[in-house]
Protein backbone atom coordinates (compact mmCIF):
# COMPACT_ATOMS: atom_id res chain seq x y z
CA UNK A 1 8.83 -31.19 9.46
CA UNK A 2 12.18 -30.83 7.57
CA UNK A 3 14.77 -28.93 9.72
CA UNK A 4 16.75 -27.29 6.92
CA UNK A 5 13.65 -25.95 5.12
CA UNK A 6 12.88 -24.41 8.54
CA UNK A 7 15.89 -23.25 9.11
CA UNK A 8 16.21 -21.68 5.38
CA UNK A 9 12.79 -20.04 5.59
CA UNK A 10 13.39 -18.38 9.41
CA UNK A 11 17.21 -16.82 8.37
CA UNK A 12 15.56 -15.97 4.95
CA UNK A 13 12.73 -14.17 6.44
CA UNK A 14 14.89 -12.41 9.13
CA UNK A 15 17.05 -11.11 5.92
CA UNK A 16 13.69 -9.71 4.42
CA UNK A 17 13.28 -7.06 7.90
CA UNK A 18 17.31 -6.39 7.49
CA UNK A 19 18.23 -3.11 5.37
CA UNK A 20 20.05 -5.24 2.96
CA UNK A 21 16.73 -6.31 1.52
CA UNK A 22 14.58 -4.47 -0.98
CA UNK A 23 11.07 -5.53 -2.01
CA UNK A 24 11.96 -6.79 -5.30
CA UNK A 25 15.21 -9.42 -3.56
CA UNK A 26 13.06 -10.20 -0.95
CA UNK A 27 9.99 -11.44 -3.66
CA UNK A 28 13.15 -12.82 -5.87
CA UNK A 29 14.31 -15.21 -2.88
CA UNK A 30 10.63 -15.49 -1.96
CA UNK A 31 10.43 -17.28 -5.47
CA UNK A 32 13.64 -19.22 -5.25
CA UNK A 33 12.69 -20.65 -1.87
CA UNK A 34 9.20 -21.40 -3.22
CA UNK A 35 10.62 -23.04 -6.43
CA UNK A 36 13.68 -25.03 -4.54
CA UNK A 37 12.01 -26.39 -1.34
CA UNK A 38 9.19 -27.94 0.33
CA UNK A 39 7.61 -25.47 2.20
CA UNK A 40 7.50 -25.79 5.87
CA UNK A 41 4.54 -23.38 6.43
CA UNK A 42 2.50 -22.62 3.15
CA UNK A 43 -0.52 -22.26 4.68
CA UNK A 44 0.72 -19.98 7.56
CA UNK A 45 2.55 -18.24 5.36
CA UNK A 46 -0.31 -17.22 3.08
CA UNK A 47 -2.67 -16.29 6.33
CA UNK A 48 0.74 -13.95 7.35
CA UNK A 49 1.00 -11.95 4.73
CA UNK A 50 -2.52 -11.03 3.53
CA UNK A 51 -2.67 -10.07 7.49
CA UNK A 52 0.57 -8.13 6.92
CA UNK A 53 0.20 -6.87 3.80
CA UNK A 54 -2.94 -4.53 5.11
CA UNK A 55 -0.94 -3.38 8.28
CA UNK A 56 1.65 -2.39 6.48
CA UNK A 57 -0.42 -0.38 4.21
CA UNK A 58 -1.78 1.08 6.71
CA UNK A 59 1.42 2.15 8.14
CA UNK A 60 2.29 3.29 5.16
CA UNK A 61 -0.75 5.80 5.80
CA UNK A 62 0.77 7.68 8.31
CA UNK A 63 3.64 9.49 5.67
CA UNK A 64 1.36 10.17 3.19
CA UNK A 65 -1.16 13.86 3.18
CA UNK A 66 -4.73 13.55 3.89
CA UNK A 67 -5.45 16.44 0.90
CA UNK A 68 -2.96 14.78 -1.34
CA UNK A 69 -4.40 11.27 -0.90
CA UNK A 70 -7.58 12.83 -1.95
CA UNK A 71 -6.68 14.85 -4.50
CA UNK A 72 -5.04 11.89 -6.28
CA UNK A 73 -8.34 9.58 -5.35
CA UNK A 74 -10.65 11.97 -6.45
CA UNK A 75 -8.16 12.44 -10.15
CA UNK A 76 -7.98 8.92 -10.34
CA UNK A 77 -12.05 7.98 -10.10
CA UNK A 78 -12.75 8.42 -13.86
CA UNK A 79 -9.21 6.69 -15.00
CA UNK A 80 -10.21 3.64 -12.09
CA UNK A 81 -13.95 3.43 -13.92
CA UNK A 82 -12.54 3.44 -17.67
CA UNK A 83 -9.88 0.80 -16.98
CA UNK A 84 -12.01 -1.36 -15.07
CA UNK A 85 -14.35 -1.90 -17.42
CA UNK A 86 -11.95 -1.89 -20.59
CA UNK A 87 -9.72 -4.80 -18.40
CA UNK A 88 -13.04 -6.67 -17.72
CA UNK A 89 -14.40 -6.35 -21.66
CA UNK A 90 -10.85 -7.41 -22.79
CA UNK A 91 -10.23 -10.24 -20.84
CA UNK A 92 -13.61 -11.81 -21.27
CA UNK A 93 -12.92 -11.85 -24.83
CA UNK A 94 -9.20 -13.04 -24.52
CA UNK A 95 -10.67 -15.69 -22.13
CA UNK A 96 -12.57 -17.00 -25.15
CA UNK A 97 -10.32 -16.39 -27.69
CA UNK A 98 -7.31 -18.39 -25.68
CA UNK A 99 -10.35 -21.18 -24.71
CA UNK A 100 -10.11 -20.47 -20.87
CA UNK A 101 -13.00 -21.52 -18.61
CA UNK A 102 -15.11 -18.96 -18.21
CA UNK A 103 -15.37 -18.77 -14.40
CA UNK A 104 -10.95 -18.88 -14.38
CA UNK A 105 -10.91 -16.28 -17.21
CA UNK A 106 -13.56 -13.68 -15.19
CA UNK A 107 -11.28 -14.26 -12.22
CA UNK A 108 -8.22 -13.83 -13.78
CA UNK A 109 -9.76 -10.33 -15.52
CA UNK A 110 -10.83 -9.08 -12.05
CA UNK A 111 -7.60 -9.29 -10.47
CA UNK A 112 -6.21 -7.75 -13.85
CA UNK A 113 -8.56 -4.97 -13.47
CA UNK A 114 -8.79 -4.84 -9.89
CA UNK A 115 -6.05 -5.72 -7.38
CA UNK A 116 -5.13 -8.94 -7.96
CA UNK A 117 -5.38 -11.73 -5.48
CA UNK A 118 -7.62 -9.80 -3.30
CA UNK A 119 -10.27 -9.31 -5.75
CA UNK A 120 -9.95 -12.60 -6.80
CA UNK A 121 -11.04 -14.16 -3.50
CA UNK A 122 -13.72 -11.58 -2.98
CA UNK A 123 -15.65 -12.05 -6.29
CA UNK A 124 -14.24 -15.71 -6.29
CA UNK A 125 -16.29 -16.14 -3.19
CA UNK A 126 -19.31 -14.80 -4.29
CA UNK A 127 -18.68 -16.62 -7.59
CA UNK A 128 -18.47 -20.14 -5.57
CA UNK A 129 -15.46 -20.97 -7.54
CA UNK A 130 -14.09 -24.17 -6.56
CA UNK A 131 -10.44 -24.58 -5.38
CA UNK A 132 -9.43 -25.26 -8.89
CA UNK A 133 -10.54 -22.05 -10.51
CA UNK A 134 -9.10 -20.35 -7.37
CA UNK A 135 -5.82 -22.06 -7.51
CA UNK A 136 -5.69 -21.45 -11.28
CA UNK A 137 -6.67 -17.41 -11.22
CA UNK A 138 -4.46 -16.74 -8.00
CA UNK A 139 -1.53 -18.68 -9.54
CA UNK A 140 -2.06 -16.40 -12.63
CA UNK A 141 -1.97 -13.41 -11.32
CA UNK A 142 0.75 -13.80 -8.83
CA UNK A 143 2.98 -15.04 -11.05
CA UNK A 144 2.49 -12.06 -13.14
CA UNK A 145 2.32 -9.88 -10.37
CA UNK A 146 5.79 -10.67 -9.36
CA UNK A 147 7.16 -10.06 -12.53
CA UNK A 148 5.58 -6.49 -12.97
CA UNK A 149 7.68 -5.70 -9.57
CA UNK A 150 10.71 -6.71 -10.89
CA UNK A 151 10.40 -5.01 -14.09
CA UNK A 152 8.33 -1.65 -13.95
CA UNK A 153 10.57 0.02 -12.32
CA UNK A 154 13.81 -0.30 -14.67
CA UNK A 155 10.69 0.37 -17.35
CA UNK A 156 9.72 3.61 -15.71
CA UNK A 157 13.39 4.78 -15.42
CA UNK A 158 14.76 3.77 -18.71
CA UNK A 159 11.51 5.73 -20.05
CA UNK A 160 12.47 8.44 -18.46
CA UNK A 161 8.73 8.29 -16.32
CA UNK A 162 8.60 11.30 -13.40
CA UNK A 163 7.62 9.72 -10.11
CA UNK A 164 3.86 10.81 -10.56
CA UNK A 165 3.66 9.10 -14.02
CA UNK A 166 5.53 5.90 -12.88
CA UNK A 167 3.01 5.68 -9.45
CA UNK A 168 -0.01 6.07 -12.01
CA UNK A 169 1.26 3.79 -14.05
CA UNK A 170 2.13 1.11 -11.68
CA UNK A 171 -1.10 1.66 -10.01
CA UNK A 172 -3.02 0.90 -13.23
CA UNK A 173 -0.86 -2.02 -14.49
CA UNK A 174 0.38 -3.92 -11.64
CA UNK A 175 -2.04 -6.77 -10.21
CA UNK A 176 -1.59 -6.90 -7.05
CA UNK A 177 -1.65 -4.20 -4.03
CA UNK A 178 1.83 -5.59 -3.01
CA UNK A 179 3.90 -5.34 -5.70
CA UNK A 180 2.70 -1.67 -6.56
CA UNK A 181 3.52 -0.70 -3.38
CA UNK A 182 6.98 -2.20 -3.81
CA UNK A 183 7.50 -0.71 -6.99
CA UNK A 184 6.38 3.14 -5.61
CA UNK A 185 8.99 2.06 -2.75
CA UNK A 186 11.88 1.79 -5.20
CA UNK A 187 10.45 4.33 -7.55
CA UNK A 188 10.68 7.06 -4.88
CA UNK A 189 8.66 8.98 -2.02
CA UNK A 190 6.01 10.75 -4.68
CA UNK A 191 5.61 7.56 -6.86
CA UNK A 192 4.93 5.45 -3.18
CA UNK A 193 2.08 7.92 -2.63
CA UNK A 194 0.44 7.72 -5.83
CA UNK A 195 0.79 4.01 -6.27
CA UNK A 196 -0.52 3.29 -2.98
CA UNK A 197 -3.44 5.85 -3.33
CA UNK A 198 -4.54 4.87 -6.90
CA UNK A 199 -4.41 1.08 -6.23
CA UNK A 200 -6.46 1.65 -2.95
CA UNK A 201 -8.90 3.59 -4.33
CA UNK A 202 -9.01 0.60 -7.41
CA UNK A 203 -9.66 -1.72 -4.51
CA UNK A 204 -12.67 0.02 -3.74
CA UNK A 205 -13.84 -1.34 -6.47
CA UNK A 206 -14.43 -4.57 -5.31
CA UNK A 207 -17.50 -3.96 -3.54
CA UNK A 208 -19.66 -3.02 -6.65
CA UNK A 209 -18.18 -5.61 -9.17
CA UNK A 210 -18.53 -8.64 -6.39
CA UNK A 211 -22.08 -7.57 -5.53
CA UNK A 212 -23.12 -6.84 -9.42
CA UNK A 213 -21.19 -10.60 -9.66
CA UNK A 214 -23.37 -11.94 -6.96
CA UNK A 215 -26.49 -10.75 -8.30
CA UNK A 216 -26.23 -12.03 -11.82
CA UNK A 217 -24.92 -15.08 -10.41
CA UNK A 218 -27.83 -14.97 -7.47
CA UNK A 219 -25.16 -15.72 -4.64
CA UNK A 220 -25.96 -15.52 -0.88
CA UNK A 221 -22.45 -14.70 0.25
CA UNK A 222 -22.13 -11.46 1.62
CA UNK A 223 -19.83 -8.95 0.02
CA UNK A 224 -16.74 -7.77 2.90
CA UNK A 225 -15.64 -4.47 3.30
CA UNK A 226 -11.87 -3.76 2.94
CA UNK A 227 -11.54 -2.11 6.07
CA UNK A 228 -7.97 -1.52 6.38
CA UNK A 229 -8.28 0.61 3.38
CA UNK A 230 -10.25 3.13 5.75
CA UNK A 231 -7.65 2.43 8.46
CA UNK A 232 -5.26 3.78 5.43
CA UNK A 233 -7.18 6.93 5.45
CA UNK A 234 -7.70 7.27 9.08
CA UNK A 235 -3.82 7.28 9.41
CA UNK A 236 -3.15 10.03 7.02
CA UNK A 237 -5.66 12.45 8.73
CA UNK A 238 -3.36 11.27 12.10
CA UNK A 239 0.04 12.33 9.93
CA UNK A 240 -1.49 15.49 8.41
CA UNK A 241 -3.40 16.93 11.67
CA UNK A 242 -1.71 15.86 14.43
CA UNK A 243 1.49 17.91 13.93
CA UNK A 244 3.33 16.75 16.90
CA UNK A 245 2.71 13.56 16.30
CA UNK A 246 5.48 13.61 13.10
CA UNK A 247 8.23 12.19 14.52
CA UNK A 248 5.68 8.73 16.02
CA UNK A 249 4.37 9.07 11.99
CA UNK A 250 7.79 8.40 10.48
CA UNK A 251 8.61 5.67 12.47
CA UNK A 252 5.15 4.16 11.84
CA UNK A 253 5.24 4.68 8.18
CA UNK A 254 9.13 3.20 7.90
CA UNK A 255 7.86 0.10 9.78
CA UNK A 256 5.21 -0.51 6.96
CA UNK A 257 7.90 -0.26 4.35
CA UNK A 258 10.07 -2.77 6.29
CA UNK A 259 6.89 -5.23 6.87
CA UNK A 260 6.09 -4.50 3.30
CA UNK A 261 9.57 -6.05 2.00
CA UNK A 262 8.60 -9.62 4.72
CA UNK A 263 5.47 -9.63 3.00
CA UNK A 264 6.62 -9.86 -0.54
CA UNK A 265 8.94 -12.75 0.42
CA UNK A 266 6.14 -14.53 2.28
CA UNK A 267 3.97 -13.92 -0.57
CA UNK A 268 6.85 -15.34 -3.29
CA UNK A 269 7.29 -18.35 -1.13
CA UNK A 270 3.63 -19.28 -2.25
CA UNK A 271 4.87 -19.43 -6.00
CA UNK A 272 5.97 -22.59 -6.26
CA UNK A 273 6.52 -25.80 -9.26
CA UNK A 274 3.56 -27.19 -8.63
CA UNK A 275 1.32 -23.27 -8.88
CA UNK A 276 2.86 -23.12 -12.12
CA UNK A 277 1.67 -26.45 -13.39
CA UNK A 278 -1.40 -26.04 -11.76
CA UNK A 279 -1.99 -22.63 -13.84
CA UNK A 280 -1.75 -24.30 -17.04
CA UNK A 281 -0.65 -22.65 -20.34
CA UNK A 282 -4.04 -21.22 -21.35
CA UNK A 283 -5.05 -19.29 -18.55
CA UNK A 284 -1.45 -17.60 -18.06
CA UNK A 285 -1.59 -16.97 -22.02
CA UNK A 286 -5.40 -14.56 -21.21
CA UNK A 287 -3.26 -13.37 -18.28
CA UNK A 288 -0.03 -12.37 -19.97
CA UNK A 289 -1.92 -11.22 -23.10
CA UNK A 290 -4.44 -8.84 -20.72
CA UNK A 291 -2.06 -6.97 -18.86
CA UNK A 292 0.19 -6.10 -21.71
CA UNK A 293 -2.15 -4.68 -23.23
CA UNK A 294 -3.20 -2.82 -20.17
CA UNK A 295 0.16 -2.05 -19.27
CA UNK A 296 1.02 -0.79 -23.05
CA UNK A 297 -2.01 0.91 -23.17
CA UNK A 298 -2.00 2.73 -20.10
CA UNK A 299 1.64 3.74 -20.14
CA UNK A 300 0.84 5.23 -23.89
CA UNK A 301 -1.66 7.21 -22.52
CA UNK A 302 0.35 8.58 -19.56
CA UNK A 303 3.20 9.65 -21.89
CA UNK A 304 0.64 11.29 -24.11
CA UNK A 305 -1.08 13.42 -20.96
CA UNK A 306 -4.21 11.87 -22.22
CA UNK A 307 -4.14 10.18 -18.02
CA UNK A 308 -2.89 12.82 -15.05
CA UNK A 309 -2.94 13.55 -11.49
């Protein structure tokens, strides 16, 4: 195993838990590490942060208000339902337009529609996409995904977006439960809370579209429960109820924001040369095309009121 790969991945990964990272450097040197070296532990690497990525959220759980997570869950149902299907109808039909397979292009519209890599491997399972399509849909949307971290929220404050419109928005047009997160994080307290809310309660999602996918494709595989998203909601009845208990609840939810910013390094590590030949220019073209118009779309509609909390 190469030392100085090693050695650059451990100090780089130490700097990700230090205050002088934020989620969007520590996904930017994620990237540059991914796209300069070898890496030394891909595989561990991508185990580690799917792990950490649902502890963290639900650390981030115990900040957050039981009745305001579901006041902005219940708000959000109709808005989740719409833009599902309209990111689903879309993307099948840029899939064909752009001449993507059709098993890479449904992939690539669930995480769109969805939460990204996540929903991918759920439906992908069910789908019995081979590592190819996998490889192709995952490198999509992460590559994607880490741009929409980097650039939402200089969007959202050059646009002038208050916190609540920015977390809607990046709930609704970000791929991937990670980088919403990190965007609410820089965004601000308010925007963390709707982010993380709306994009969990998206998630949810993935239970009827990968057993509606299952049926139609007459797969055995059994459909998994994303239990940490209850663990989410058992932690902000523990914040909200257990009064005494605040002092224990901020240090718990500052440690998922810290764990948060090693994920998105861990997770930008996995973005490397070879993921972006292996993507290919077609299927990033139905990618890129999809979520601007979801993005475009969906911010036009929060500016206009027509979407609220």
């Amino acid at each position: 195993m190469p030392v100085l790969e090693c050695v650059v991945f451990v100090l780089a990964l130490i700097w990700s838990l230090t205050p002088w990272a934020s989620p969007a450097t520590a996904l930017a040197a994620g990237i540059v590490f991914g796209m300069t070296f070898t890496h030394p532990f891909r595989k561990q690497s991508q185990q580690a942060s799917k792990i950490l990525l649902q502890v963290c959220v639900v650390g981030l759980g115990f900040g957050m208000s039981l009745l305001e997570v579901v006041r902005v869950g219940k708000s959000g149902f109709l808005y989740t339902l719409l833009g599902i299907t309209f990111s689903l109808v879309v993307g099948m039909l840029l899939g064909r337009l752009f001449s993507v397979h059709s098993t890479n292009a449904f992939l690539v519209s669930v995480g769109t529609a969805i939460c990204g890599g996540s929903a991918i491997a759920a439906v992908g399972k069910v789908m019995d996409a081979n590592d190819d399509h996998m490889a192709v849909s995952l490198g999509t949307v992460f590559i994607l995904n880490a741009v929409g971290l980097m650039i939402f929220p200089p969007i959202g404050s050059s646009l002038g977006l208050s916190q609540t419109q920015f977390g809607l928005w990046a709930a609704l047009a970000i791929h991937d439960t990670s980088s919403v997160v990190g965007a609410g994080v820089k965004y601000g307290a308010v925007a963390l809370a709707v982010a993380t809310t709306v994009k969990l309660a998206r998630a949810l999602w993935i239970l009827p579209v990968s057993a509606a996918t299952a049926a139609v494709r007459h797969s055995k595989n059994r459909v998994q429960f994303p239990w940490f998203i209850l663990f989410f909601i058992l932690a902000a009845v523990f914040n909200t109820y257990v009064g005494q208990a605040g002092h224990v609840c901020h240090q718990l939810a500052n440690l998922g924001k810290i764990g948060l910013t090693a994920t998105l390094f861990l997770i930008g590590t996995g973005i490397s040369r070879s993921t972006l030949r292996a993507v290919g220019v077609r299927p990033l073209a139905q990618g890129l095309a999809l979520w601007i118009v979801v993005a475009s779309l969906s911010l036009f509609l929060i500016q206009r009121g027509l979407i609220s909390l």
